[in-house]
PDB file of N, CA and C in Angstrom:
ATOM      1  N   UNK A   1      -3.724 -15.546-121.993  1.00  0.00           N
ATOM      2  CA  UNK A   1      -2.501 -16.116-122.503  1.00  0.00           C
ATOM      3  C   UNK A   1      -2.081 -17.328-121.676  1.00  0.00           C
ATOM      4  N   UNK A   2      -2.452 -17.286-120.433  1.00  0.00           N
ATOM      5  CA  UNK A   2      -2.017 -18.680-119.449  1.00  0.00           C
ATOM      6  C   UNK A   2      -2.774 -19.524-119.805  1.00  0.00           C
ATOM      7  N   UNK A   3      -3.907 -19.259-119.986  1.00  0.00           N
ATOM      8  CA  UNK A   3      -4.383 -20.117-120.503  1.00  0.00           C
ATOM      9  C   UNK A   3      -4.552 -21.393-121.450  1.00  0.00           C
ATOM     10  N   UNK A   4      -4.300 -20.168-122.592  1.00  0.00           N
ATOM     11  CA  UNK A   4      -3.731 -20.846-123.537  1.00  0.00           C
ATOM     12  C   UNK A   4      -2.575 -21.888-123.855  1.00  0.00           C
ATOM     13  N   UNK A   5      -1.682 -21.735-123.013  1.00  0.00           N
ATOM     14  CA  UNK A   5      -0.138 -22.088-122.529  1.00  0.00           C
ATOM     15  C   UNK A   5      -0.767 -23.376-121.567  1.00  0.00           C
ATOM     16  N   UNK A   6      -1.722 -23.297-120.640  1.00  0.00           N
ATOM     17  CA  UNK A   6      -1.820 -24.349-120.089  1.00  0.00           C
ATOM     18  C   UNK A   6      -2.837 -25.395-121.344  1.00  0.00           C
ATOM     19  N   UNK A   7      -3.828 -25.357-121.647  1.00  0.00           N
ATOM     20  CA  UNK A   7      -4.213 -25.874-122.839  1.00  0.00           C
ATOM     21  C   UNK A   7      -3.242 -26.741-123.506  1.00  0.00           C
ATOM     22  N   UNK A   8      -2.213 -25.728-123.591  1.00  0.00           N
ATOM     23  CA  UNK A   8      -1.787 -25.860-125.139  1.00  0.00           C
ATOM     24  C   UNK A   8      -0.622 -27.299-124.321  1.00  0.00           C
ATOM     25  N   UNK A   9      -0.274 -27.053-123.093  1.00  0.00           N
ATOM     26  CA  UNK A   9       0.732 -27.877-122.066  1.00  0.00           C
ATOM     27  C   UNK A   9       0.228 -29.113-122.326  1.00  0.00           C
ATOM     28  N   UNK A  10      -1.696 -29.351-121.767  1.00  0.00           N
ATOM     29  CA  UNK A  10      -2.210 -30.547-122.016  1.00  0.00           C
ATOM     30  C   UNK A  10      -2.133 -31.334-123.041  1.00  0.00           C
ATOM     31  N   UNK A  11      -2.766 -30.859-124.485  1.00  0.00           N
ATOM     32  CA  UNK A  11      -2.681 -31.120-125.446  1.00  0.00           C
ATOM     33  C   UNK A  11      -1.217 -31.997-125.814  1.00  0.00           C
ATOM     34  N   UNK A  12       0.136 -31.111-125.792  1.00  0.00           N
ATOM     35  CA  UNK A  12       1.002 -31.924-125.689  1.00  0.00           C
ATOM     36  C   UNK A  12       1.352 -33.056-124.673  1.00  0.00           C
ATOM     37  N   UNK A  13       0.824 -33.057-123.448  1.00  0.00           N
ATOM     38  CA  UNK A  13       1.014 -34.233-122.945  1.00  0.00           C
ATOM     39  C   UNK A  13       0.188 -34.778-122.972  1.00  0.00           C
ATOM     40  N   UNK A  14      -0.904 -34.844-123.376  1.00  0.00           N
ATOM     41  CA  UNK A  14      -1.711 -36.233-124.187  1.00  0.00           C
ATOM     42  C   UNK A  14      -1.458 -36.618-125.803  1.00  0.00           C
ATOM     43  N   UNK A  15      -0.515 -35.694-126.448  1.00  0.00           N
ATOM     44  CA  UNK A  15      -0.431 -36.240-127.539  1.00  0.00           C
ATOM     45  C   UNK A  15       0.865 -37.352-127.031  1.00  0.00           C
ATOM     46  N   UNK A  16       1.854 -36.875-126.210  1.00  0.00           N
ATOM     47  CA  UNK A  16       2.872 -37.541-125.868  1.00  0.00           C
ATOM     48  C   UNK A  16       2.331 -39.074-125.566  1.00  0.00           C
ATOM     49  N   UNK A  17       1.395 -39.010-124.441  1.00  0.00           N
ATOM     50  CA  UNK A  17       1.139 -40.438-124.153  1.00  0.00           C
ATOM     51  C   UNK A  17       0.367 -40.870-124.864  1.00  0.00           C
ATOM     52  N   UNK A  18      -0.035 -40.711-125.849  1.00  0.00           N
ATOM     53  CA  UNK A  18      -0.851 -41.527-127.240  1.00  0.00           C
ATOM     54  C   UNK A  18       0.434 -41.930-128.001  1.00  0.00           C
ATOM     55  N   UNK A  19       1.622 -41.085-128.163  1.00  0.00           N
ATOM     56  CA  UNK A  19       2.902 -41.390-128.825  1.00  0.00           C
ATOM     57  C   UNK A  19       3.221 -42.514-128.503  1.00  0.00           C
ATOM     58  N   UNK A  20       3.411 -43.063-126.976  1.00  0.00           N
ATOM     59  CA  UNK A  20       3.763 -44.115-126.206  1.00  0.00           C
ATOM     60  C   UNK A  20       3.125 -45.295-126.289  1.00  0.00           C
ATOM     61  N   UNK A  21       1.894 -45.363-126.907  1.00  0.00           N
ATOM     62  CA  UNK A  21       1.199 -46.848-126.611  1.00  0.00           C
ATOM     63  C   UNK A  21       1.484 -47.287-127.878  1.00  0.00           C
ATOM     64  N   UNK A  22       1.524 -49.048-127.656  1.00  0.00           N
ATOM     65  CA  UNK A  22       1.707 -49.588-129.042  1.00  0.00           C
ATOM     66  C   UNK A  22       0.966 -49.484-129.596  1.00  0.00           C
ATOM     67  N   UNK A  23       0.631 -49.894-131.184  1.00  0.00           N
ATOM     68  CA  UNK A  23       0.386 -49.966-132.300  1.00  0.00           C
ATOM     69  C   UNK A  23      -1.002 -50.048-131.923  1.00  0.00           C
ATOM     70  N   UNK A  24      -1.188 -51.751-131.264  1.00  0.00           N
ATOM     71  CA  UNK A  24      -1.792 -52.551-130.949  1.00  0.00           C
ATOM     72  C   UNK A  24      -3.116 -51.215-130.312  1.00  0.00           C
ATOM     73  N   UNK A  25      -2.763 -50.179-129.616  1.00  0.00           N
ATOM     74  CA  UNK A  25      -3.643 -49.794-128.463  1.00  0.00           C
ATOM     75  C   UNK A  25      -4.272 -48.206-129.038  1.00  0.00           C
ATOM     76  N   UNK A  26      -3.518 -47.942-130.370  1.00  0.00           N
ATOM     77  CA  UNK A  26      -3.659 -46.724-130.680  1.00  0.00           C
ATOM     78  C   UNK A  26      -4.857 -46.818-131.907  1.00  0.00           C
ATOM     79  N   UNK A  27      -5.578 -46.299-132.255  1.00  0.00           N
ATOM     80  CA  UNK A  27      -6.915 -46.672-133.248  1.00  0.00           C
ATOM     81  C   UNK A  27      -5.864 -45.704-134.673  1.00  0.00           C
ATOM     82  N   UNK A  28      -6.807 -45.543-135.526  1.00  0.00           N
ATOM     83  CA  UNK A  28      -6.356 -45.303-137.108  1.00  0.00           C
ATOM     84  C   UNK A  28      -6.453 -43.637-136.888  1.00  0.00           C
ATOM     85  N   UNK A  29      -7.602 -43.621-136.363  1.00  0.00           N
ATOM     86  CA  UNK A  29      -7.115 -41.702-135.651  1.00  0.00           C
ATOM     87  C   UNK A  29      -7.074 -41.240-134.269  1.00  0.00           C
ATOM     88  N   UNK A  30      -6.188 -40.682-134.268  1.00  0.00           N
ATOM     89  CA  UNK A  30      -5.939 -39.938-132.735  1.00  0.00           C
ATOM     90  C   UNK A  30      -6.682 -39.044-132.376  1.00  0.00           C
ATOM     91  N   UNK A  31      -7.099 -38.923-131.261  1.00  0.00           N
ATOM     92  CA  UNK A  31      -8.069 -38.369-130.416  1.00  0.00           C
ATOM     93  C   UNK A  31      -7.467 -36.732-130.405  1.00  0.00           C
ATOM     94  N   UNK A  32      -6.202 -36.902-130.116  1.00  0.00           N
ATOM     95  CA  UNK A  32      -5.624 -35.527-129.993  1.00  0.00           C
ATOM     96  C   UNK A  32      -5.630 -34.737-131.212  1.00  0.00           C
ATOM     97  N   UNK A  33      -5.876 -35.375-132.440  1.00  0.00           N
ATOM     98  CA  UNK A  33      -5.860 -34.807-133.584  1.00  0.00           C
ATOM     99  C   UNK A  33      -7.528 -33.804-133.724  1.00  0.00           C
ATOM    100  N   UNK A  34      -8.333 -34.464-132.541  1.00  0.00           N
ATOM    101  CA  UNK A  34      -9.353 -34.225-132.885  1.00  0.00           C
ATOM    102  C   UNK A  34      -9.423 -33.459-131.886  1.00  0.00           C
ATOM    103  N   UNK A  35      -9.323 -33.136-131.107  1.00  0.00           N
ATOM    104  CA  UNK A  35      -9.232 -32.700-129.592  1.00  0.00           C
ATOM    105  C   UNK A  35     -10.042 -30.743-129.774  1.00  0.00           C
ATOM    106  N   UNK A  36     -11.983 -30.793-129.253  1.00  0.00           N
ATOM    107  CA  UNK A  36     -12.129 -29.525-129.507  1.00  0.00           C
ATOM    108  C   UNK A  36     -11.648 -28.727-127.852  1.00  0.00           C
ATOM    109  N   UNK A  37     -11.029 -27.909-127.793  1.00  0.00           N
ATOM    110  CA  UNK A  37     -10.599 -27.091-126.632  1.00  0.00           C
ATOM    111  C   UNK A  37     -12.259 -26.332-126.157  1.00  0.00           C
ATOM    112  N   UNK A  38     -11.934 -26.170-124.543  1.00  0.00           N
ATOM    113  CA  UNK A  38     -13.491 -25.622-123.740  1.00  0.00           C
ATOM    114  C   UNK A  38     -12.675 -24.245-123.816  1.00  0.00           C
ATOM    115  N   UNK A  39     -13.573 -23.406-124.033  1.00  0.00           N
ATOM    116  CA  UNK A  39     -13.078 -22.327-124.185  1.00  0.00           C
ATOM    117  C   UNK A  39     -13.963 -21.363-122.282  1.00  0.00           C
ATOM    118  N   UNK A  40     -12.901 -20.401-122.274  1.00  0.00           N
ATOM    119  CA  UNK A  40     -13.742 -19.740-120.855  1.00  0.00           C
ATOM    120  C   UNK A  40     -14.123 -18.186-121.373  1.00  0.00           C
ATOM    121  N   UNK A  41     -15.203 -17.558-120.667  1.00  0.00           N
ATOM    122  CA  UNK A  41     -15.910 -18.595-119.943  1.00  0.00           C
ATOM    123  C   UNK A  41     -16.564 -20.249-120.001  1.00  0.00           C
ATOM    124  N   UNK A  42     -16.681 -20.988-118.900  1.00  0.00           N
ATOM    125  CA  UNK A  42     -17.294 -21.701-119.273  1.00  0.00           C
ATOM    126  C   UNK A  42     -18.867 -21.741-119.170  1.00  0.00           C
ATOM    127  N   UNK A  43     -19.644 -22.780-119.693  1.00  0.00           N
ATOM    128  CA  UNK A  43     -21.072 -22.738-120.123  1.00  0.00           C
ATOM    129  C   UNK A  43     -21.830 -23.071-118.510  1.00  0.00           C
ATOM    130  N   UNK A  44     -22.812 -21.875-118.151  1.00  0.00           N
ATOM    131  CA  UNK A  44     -23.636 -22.812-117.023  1.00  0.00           C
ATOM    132  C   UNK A  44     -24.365 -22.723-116.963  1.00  0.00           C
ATOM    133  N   UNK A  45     -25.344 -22.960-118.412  1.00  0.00           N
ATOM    134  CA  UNK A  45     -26.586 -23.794-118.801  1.00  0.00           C
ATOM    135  C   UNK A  45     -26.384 -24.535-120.146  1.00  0.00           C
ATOM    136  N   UNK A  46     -26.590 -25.813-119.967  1.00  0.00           N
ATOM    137  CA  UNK A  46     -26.935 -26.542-121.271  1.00  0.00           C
ATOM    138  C   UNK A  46     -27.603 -27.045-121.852  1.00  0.00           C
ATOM    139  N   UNK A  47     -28.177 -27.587-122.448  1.00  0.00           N
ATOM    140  CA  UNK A  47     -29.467 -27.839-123.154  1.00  0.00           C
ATOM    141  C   UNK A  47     -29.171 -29.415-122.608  1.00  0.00           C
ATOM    142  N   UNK A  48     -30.381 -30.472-122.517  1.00  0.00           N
ATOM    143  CA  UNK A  48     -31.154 -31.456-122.067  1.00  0.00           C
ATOM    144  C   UNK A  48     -30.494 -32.396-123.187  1.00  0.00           C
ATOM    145  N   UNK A  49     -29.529 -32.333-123.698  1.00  0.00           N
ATOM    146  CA  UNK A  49     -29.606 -33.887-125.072  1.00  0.00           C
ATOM    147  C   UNK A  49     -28.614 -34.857-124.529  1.00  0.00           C
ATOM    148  N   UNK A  50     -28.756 -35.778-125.729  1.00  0.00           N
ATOM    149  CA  UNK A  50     -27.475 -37.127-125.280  1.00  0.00           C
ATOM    150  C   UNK A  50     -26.774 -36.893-126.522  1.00  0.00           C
ATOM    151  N   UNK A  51     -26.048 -36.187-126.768  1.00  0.00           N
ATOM    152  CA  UNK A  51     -24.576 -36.231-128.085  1.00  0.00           C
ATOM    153  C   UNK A  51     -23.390 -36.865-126.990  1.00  0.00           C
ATOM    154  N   UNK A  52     -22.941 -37.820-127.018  1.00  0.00           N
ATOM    155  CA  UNK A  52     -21.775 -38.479-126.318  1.00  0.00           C
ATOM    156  C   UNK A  52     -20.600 -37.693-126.472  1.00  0.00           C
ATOM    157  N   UNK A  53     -19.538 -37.139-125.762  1.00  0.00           N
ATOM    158  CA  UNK A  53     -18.191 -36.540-126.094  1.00  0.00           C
ATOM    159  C   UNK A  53     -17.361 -37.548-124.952  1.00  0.00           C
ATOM    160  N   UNK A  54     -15.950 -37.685-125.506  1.00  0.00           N
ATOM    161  CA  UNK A  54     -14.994 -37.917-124.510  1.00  0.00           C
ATOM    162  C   UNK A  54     -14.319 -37.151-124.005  1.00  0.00           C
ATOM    163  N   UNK A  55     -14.438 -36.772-122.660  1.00  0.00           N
ATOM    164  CA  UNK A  55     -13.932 -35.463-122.194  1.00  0.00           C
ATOM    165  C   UNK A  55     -12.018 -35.662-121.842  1.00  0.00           C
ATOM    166  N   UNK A  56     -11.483 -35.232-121.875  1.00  0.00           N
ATOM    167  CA  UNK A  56      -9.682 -34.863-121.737  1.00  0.00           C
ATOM    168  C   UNK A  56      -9.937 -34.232-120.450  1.00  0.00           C
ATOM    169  N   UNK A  57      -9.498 -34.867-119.408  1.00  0.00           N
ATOM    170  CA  UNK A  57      -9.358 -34.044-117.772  1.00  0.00           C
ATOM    171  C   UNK A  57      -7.824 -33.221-117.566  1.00  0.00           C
ATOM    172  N   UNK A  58      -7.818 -32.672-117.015  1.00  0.00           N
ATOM    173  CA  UNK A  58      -5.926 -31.636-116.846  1.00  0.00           C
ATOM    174  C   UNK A  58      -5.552 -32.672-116.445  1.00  0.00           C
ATOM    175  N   UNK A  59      -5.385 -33.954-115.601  1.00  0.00           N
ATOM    176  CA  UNK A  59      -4.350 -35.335-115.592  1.00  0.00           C
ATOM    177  C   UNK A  59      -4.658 -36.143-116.450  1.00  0.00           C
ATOM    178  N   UNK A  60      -5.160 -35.857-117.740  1.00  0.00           N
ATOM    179  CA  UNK A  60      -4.924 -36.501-118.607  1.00  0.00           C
ATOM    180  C   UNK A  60      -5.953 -37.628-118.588  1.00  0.00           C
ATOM    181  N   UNK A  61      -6.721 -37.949-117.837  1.00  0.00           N
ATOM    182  CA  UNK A  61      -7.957 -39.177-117.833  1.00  0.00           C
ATOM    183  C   UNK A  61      -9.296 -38.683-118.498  1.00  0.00           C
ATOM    184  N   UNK A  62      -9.875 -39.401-118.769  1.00  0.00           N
ATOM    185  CA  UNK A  62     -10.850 -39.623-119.695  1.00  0.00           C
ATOM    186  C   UNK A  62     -12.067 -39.416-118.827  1.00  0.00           C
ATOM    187  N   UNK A  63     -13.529 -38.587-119.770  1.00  0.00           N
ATOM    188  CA  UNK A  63     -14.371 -39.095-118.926  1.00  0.00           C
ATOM    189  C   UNK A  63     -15.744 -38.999-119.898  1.00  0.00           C
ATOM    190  N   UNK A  64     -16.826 -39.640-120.434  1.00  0.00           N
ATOM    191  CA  UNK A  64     -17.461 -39.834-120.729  1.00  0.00           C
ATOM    192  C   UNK A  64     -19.012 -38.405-120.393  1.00  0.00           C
ATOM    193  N   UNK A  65     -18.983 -37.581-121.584  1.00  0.00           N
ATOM    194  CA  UNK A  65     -20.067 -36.737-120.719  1.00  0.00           C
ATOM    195  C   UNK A  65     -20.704 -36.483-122.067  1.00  0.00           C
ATOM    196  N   UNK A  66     -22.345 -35.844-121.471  1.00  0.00           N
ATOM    197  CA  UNK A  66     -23.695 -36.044-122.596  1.00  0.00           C
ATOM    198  C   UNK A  66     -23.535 -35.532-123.647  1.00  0.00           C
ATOM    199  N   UNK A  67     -22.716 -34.227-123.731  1.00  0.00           N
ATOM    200  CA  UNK A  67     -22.549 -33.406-124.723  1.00  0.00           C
ATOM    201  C   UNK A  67     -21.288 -32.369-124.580  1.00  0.00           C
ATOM    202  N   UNK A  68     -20.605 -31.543-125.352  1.00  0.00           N
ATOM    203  CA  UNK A  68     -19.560 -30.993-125.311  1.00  0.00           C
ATOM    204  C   UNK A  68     -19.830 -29.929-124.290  1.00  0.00           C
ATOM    205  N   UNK A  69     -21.000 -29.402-124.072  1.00  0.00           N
ATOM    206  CA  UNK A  69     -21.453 -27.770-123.493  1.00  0.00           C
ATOM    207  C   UNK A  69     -21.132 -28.774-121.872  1.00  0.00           C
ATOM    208  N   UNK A  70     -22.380 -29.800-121.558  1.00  0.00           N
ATOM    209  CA  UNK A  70     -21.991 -30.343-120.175  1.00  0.00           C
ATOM    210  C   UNK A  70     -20.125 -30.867-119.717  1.00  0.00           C
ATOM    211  N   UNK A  71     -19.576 -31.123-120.751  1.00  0.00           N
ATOM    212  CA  UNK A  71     -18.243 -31.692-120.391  1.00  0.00           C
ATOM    213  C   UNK A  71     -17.644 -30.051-120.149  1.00  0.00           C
ATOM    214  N   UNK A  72     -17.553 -29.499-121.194  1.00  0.00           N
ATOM    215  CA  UNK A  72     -17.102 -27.745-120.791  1.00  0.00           C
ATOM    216  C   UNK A  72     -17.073 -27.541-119.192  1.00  0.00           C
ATOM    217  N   UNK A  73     -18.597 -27.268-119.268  1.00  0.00           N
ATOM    218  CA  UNK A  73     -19.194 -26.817-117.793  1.00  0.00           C
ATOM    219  C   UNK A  73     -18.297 -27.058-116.559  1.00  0.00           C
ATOM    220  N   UNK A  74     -17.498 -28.324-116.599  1.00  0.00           N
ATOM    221  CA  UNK A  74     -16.229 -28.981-115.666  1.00  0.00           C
ATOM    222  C   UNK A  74     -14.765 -28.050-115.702  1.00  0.00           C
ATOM    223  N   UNK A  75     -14.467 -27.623-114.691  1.00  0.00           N
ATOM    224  CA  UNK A  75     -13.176 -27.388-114.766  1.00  0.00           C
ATOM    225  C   UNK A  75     -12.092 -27.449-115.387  1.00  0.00           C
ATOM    226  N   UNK A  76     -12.197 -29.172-114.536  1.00  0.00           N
ATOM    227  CA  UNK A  76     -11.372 -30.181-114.529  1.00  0.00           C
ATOM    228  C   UNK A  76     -11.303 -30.564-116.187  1.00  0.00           C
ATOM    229  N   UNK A  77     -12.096 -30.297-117.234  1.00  0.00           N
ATOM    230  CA  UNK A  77     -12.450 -31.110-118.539  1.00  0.00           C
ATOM    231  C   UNK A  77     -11.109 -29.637-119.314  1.00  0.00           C
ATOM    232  N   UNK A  78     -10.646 -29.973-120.076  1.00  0.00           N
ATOM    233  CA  UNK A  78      -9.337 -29.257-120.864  1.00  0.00           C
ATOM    234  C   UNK A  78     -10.037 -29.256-122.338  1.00  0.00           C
ATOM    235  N   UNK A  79     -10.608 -30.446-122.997  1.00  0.00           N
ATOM    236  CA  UNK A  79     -11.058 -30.432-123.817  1.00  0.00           C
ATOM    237  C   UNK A  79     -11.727 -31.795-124.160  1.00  0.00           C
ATOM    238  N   UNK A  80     -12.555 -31.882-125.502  1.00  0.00           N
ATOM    239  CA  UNK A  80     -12.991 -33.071-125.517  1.00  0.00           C
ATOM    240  C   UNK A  80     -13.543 -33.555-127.246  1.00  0.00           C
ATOM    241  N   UNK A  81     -13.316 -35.084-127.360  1.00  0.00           N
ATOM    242  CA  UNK A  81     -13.784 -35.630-128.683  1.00  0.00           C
ATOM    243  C   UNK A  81     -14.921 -36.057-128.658  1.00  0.00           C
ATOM    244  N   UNK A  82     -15.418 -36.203-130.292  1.00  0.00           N
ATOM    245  CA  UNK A  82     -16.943 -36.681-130.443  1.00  0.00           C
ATOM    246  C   UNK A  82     -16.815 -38.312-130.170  1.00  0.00           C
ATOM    247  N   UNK A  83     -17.866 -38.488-129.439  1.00  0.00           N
ATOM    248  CA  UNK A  83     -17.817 -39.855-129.052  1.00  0.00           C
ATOM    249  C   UNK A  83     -17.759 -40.513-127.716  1.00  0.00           C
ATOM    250  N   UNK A  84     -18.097 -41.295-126.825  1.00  0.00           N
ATOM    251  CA  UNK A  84     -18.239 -42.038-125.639  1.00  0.00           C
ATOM    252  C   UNK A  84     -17.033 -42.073-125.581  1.00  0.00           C
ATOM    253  N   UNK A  85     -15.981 -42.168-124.885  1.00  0.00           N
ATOM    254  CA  UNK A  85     -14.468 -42.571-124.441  1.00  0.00           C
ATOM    255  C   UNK A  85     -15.064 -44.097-124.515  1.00  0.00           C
ATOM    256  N   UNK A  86     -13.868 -45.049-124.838  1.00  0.00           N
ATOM    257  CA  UNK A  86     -13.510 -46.051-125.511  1.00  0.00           C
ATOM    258  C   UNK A  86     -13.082 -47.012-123.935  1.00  0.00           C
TER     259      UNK A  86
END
């Protein structure tokens, strides 16, 4: 359940600061809309591929990892979208 509650904490404060940027800085879909949650346990083996995800860190920064299972594998990673971070 804390878990979830912390998750669920992030999620809203990255939807918040996507709320905040102008027009100009925000794309046609939001990341947070897309946002898949790492569920625990987490994964500690992953398979060898390159599928790009943008990982969501608990302060809210971005980080570029091979696939959703390797971004999981991180702590620090809350959740993450399909795609290279931007």
């Amino acid at each position: 359940m804390v878990k979830t509650l912390q998750l669920f904490f992030y999620v809203l404060v990255i939807s918040f600061t996507l709320g905040c940027a102008s027009n100009s800085e925000v794309n046609n879909e939001s990341p947070a809309l897309n946002l898949t949650a790492c569920k625990d346990p987490r994964p500690q083996i992953c398979t060898r591929e390159y599928n790009p995800v943008c990982g969501v860190l608990k302060d809210g920064s971005l980080k570029t990892g091979a696939t959703g299972c390797t971004s999981c594998s991180s702590p620090d990673v809350v959740g993450y979208t399909m795609g290279a971070c931007q």
